[in-house]
N, C-alpha and C. Protein backbone atom coordinates (compact mmCIF):
# COMPACT_ATOMS: atom_id res chain seq x y z
N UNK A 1 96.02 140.52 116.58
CA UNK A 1 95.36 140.46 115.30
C UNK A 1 95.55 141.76 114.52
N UNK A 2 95.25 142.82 115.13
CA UNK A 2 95.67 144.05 114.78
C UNK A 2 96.77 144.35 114.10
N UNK A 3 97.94 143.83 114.55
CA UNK A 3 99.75 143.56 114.10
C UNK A 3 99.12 143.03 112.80
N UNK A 4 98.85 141.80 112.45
CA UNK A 4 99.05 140.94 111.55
C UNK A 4 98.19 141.89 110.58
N UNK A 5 96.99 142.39 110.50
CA UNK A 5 96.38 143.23 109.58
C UNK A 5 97.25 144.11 108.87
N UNK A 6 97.98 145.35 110.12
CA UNK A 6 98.42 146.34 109.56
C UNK A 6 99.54 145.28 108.93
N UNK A 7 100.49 144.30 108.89
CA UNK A 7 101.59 143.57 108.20
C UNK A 7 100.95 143.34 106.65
N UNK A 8 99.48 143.15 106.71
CA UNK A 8 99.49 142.91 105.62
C UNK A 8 99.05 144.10 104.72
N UNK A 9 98.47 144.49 105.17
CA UNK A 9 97.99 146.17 104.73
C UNK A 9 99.31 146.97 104.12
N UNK A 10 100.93 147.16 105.19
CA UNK A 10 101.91 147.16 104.50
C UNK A 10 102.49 146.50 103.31
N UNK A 11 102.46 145.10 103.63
CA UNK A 11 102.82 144.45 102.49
C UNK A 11 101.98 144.54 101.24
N UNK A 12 100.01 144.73 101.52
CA UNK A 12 99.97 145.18 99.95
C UNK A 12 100.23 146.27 99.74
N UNK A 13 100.28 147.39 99.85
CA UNK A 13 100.88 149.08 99.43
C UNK A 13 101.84 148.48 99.09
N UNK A 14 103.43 147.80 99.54
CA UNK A 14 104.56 147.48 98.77
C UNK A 14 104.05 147.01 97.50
N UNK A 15 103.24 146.22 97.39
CA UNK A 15 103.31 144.89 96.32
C UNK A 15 102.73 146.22 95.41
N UNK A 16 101.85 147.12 95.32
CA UNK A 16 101.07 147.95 94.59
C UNK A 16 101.95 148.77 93.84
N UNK A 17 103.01 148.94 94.71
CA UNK A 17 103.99 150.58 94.49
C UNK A 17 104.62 149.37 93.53
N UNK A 18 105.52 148.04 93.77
CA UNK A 18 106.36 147.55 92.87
C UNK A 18 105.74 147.23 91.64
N UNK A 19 105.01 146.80 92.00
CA UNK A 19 104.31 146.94 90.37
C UNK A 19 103.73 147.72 89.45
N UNK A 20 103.07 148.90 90.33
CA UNK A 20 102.94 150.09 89.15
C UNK A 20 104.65 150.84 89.23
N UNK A 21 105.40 150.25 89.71
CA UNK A 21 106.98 150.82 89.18
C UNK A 21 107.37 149.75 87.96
N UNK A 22 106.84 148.73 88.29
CA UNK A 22 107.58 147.49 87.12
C UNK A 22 107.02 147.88 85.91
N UNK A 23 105.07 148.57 85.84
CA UNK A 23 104.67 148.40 85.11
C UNK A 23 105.26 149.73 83.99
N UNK A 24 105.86 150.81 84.53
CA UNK A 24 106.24 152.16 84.27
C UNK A 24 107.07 152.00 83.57
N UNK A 25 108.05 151.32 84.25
CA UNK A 25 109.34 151.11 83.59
C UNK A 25 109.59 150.06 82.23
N UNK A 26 108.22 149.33 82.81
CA UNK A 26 108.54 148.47 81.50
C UNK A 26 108.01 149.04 80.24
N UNK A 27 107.04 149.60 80.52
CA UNK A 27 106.42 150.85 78.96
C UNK A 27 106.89 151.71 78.68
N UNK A 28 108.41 152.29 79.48
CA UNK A 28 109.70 153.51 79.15
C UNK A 28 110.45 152.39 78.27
N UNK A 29 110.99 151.37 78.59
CA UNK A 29 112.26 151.04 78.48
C UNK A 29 112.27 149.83 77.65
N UNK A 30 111.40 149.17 77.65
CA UNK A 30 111.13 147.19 77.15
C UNK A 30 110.83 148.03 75.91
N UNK A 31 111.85 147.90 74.71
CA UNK A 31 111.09 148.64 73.44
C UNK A 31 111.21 147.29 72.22
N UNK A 32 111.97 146.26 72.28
CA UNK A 32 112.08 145.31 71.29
C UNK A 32 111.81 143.81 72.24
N UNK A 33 110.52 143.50 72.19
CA UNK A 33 109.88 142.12 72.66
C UNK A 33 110.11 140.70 71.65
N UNK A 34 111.31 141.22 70.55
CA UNK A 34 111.44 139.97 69.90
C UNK A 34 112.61 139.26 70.70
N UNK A 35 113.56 139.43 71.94
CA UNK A 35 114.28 138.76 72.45
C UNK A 35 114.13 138.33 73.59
N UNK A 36 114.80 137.20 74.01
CA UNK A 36 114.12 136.63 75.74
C UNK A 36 115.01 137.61 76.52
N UNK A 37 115.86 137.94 76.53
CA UNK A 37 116.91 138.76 77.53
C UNK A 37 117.52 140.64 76.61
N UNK A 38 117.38 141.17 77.75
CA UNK A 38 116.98 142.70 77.86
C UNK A 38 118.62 142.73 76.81
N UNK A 39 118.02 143.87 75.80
CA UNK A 39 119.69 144.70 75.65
C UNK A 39 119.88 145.34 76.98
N UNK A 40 121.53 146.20 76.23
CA UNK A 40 122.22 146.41 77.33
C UNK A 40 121.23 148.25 77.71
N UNK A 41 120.91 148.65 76.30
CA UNK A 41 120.68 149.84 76.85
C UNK A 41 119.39 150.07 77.28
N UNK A 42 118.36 148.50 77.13
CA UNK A 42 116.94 148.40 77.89
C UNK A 42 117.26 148.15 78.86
N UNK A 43 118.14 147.79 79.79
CA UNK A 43 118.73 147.18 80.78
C UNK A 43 119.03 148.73 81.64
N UNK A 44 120.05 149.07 81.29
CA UNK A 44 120.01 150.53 81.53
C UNK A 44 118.97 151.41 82.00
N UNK A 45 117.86 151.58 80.87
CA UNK A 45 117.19 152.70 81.09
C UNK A 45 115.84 151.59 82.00
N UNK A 46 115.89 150.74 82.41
CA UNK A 46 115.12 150.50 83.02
C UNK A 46 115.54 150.36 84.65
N UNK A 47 117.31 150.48 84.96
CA UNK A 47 117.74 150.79 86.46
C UNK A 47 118.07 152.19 86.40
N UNK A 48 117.96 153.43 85.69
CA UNK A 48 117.69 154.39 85.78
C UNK A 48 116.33 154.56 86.59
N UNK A 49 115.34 154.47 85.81
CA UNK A 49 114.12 154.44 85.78
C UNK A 49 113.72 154.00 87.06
N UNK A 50 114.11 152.29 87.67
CA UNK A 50 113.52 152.31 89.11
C UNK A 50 114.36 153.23 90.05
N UNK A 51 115.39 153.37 89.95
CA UNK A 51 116.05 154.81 90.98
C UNK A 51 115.89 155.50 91.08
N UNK A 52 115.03 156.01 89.73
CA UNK A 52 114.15 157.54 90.22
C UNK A 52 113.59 157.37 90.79
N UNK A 53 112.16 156.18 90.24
CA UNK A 53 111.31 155.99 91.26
C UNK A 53 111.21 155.93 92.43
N UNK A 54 112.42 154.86 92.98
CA UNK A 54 112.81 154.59 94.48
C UNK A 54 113.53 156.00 95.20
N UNK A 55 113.59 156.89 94.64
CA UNK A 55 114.12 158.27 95.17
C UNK A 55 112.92 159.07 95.30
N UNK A 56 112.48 159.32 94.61
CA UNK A 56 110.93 159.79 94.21
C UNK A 56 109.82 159.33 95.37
N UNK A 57 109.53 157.98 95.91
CA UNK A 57 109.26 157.37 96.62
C UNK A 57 109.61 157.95 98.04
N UNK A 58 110.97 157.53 98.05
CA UNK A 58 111.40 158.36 99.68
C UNK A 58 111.59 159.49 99.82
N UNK A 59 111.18 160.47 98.77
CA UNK A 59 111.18 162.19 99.20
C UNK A 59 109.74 162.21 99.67
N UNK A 60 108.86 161.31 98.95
CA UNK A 60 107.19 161.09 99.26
C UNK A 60 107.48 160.97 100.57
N UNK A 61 108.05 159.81 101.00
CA UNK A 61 107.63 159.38 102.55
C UNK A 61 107.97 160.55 103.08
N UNK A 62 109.26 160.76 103.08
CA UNK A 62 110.05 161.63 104.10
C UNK A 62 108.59 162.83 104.12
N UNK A 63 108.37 163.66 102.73
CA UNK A 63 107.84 164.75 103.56
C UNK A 63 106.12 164.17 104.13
N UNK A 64 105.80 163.18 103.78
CA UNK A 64 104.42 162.51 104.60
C UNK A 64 104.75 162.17 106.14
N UNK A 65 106.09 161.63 106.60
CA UNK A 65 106.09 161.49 107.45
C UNK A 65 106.48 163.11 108.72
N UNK A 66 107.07 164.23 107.28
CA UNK A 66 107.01 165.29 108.17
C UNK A 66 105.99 165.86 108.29
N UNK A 67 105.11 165.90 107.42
CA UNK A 67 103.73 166.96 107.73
C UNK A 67 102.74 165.90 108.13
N UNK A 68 103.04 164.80 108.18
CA UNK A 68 101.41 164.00 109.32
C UNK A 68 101.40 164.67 110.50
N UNK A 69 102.44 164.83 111.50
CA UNK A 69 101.86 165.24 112.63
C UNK A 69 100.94 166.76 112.55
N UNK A 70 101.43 167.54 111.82
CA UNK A 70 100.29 168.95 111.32
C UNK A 70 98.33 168.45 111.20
N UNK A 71 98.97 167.43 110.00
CA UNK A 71 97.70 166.71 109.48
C UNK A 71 96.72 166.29 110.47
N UNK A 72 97.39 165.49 111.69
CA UNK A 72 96.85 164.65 112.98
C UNK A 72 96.24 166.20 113.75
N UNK A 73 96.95 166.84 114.11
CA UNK A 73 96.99 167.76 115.05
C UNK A 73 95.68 168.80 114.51
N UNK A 74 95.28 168.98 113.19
CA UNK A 74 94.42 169.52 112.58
C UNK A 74 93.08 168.74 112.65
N UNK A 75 93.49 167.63 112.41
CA UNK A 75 92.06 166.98 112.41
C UNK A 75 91.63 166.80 113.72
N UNK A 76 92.05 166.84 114.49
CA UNK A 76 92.00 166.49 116.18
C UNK A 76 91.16 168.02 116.65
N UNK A 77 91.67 168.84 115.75
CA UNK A 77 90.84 170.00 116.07
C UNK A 77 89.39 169.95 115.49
N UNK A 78 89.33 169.76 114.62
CA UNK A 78 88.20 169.89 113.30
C UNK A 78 87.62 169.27 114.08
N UNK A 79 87.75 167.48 114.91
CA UNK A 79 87.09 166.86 115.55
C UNK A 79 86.59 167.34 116.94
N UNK A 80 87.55 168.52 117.35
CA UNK A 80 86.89 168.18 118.67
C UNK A 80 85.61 169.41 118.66
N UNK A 81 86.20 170.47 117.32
CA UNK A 81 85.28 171.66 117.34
C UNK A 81 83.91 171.08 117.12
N UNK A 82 83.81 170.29 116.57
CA UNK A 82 82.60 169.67 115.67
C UNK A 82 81.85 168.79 116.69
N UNK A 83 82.75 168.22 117.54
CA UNK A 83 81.51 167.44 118.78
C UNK A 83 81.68 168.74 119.84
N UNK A 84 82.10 169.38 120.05
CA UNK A 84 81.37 171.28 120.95
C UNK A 84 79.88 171.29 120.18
N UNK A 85 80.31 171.58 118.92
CA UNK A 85 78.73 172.71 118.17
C UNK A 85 77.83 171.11 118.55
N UNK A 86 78.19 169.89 118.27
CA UNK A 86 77.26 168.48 119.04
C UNK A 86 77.19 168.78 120.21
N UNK A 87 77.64 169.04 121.11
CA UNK A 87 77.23 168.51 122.19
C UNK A 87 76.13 169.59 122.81
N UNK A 88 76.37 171.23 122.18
CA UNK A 88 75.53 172.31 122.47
C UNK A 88 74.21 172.27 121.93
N UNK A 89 74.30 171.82 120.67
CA UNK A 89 72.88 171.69 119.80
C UNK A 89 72.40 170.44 120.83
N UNK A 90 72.93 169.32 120.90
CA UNK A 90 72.27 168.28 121.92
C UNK A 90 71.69 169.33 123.07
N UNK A 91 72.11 169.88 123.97
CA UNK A 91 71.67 170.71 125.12
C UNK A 91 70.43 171.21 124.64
N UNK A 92 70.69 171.94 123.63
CA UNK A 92 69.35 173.21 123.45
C UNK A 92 67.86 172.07 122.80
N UNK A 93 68.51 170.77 122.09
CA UNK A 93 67.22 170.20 122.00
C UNK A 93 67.25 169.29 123.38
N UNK A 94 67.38 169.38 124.52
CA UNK A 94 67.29 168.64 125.92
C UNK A 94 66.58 169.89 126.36
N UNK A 95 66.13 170.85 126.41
CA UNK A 95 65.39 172.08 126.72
C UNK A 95 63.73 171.72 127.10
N UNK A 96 63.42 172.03 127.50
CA UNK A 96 61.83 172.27 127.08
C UNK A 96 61.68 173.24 126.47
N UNK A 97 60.50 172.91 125.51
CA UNK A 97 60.15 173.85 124.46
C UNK A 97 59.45 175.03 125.34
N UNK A 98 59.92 176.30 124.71
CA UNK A 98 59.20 177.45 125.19
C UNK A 98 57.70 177.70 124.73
N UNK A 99 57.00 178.34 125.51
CA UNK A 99 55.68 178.37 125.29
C UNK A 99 55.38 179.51 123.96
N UNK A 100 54.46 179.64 123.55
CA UNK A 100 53.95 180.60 122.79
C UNK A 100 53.42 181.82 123.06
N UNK A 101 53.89 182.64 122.41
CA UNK A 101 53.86 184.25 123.15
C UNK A 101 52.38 184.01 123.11
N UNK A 102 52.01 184.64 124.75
CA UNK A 102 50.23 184.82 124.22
C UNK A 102 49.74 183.42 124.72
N UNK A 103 50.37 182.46 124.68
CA UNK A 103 49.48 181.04 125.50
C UNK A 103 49.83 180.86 126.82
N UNK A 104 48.74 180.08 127.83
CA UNK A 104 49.06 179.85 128.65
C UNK A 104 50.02 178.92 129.08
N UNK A 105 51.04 179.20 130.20
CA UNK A 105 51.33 177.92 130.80
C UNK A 105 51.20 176.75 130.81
N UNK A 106 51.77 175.40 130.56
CA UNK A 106 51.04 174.14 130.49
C UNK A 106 49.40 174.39 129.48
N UNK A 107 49.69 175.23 128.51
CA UNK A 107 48.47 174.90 128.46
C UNK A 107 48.15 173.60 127.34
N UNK A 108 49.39 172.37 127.00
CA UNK A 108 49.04 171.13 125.74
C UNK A 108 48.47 170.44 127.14
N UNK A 109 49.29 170.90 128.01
CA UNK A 109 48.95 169.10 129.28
C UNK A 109 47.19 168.84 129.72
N UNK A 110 47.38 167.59 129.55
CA UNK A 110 46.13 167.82 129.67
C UNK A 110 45.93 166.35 131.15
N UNK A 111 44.75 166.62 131.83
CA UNK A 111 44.63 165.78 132.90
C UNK A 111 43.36 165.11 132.89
């Protein structure tokens, strides 16, 4: 079940990225909406336009996929420092409370 989630989880990020690329390109480049089929030089500047993007795109991945392991390896710290100072503060309230300078011993218990 897990598989099939992350499949779709991929597939919407694709569907998201192609369309805020369709939508980019079409507000650079679509400049005369009185014809059914693109001129040649809307045609043009709109496969310019997704090749940047799609270049632009994989310099993204590439350096996300080089600095995640930093990213992982950092947070793994942050996490483990952070359940230490938990697990010590847990200890010191597992304590018995110290008495009051000046009171006796046991002296709340009562019998």
């Amino acid at each position: 079940m897990d598989g099939d989630q992350q499949q779709l989880r991929n597939l919407r990020d694709f569907l998201l990225v192609y369309n805020k690329m369709t939508e980019i390109c079409f507000n650079r480049c679509a400049s005369n909406l009185n014809y059914r089929n693109l001129i040649m030089e809307e045609e043009q500047c709109l496969d310019r336009c997704a090749a940047k993007l799609i270049r632009s795109n994989h310099r993204l991945m590439a350096a996300y996929v080089e600095q995640m392991p930093t990213i992982v390896q950092r947070r793994v710290v942050d996490y483990e420092s952070k359940t230490e100072v938990g697990q010590s503060t847990d200890d010191e309230h597992l304590q018995a409370p110290s008495p009051k300078p000046g009171s006796p011993p046991f002296s709340s218990l009562t019998i």
